[in-house]
C-alpha atoms as a PDB file:
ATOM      1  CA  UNK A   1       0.000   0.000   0.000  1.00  0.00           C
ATOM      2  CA  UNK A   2       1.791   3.249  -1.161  1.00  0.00           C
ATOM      3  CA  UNK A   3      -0.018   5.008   1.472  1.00  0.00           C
ATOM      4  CA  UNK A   4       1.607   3.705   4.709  1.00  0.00           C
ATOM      5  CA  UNK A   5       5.411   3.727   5.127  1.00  0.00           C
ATOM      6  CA  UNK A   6       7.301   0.994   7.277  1.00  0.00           C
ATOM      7  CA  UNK A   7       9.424   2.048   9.835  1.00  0.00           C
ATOM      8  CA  UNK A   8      12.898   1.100   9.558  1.00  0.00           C
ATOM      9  CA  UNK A   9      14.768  -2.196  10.976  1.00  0.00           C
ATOM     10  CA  UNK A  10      16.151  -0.782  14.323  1.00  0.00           C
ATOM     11  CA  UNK A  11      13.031   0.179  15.457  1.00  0.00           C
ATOM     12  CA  UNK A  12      11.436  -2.768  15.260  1.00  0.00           C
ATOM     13  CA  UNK A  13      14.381  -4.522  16.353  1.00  0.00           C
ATOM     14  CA  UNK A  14      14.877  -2.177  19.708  1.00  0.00           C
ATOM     15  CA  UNK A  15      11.662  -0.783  20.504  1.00  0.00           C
ATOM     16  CA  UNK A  16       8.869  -3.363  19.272  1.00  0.00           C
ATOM     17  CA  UNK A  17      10.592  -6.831  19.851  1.00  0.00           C
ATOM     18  CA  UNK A  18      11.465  -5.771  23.315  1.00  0.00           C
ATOM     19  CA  UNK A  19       7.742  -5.247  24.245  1.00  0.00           C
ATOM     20  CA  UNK A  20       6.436  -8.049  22.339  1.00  0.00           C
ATOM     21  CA  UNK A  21       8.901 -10.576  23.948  1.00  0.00           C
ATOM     22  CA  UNK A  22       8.129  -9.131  27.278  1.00  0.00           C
ATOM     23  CA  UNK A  23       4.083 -10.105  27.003  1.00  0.00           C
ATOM     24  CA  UNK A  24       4.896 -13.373  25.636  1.00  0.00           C
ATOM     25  CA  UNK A  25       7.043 -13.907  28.772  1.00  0.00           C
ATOM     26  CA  UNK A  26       4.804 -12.274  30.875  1.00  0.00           C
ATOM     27  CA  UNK A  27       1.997 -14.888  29.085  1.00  0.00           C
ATOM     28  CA  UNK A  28       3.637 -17.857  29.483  1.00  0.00           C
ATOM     29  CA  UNK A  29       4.210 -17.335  33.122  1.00  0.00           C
ATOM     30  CA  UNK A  30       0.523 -16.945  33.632  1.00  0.00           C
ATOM     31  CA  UNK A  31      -0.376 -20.273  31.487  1.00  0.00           C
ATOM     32  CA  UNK A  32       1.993 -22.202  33.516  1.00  0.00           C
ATOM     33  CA  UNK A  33       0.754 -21.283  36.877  1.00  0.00           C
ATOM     34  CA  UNK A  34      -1.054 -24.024  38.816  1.00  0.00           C
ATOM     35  CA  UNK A  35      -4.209 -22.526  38.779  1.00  0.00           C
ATOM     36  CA  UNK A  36      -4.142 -22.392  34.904  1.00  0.00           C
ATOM     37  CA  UNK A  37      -1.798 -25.463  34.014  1.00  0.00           C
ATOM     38  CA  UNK A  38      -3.039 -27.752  37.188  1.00  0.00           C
ATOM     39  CA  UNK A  39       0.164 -29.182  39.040  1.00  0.00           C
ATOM     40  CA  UNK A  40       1.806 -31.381  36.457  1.00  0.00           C
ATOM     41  CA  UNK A  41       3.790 -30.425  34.331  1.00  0.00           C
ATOM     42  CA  UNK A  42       5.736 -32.839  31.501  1.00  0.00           C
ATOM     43  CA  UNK A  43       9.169 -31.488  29.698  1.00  0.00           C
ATOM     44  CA  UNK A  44      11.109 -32.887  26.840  1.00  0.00           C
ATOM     45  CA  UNK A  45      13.843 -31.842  24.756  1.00  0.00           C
ATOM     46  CA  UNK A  46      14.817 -32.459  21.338  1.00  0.00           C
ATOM     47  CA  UNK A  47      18.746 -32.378  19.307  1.00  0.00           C
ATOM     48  CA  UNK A  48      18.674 -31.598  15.759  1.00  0.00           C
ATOM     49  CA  UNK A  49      22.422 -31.148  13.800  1.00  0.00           C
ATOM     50  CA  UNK A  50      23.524 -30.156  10.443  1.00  0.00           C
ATOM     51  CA  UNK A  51      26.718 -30.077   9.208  1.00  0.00           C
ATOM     52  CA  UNK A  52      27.327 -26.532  10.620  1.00  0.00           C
ATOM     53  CA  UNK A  53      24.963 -25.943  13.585  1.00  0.00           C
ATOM     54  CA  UNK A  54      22.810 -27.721  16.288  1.00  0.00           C
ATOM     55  CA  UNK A  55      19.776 -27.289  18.149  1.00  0.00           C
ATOM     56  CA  UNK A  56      18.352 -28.031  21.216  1.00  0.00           C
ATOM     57  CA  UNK A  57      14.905 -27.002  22.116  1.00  0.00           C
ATOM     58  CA  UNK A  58      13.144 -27.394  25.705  1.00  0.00           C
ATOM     59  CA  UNK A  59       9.219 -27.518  25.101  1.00  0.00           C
ATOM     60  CA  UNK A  60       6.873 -27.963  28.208  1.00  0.00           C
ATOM     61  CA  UNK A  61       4.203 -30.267  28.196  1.00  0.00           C
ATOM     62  CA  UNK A  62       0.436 -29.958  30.526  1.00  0.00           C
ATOM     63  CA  UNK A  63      -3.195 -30.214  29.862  1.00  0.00           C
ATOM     64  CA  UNK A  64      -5.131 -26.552  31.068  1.00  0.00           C
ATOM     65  CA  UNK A  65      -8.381 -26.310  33.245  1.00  0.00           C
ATOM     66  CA  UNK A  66     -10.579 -26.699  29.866  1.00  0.00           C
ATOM     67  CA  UNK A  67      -8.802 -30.446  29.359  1.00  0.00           C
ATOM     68  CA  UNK A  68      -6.712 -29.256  26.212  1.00  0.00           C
ATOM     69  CA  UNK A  69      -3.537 -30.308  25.341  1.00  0.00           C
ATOM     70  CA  UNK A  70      -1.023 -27.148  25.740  1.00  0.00           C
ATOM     71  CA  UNK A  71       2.921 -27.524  24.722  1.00  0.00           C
ATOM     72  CA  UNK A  72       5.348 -24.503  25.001  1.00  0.00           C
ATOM     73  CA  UNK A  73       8.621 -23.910  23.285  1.00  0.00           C
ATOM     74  CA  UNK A  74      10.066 -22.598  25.928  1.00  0.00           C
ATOM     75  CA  UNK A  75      13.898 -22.657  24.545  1.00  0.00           C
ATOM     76  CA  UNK A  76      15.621 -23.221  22.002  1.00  0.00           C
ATOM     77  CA  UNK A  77      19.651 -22.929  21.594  1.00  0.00           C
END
């Protein structure tokens, strides 16, 4: 749309992702509290390598108050 410019990279980089990663944070803490995520919680981890990097991921595993099946990426390095 010619109308509506984007701002540029570091602004998005230093001012939006800041605030976005800071509600998913602040999200994820509330899902996993016992009142939302009951009192079990499962982890796993996954490796993945190439021939020049590798990946480990920690994802967490729990079923909410509404009996649905939640996982979370909570890492991955």
């Amino acid at each position: 749309e010619p109308r509506y410019t984007l701002k540029n990279e570091k602004f998005y980089r230093t001012e939006m992702l800041p605030k976005i990663h800071q509600k998913v944070i602040q999200k994820v803490k509330t899902m996993l509290q016992p009142e939302n995520a009951g009192n079990s919680l499962s982890f796993t981890t996954d490796c993945w390598s190439g021939s020049t990097e590798s990946l480990m991921s920690l994802t967490c595993h729990f079923i909410d108050n509404g009996w649905t099946k939640r996982q979370l990426v909570l890492n991955t390095k």
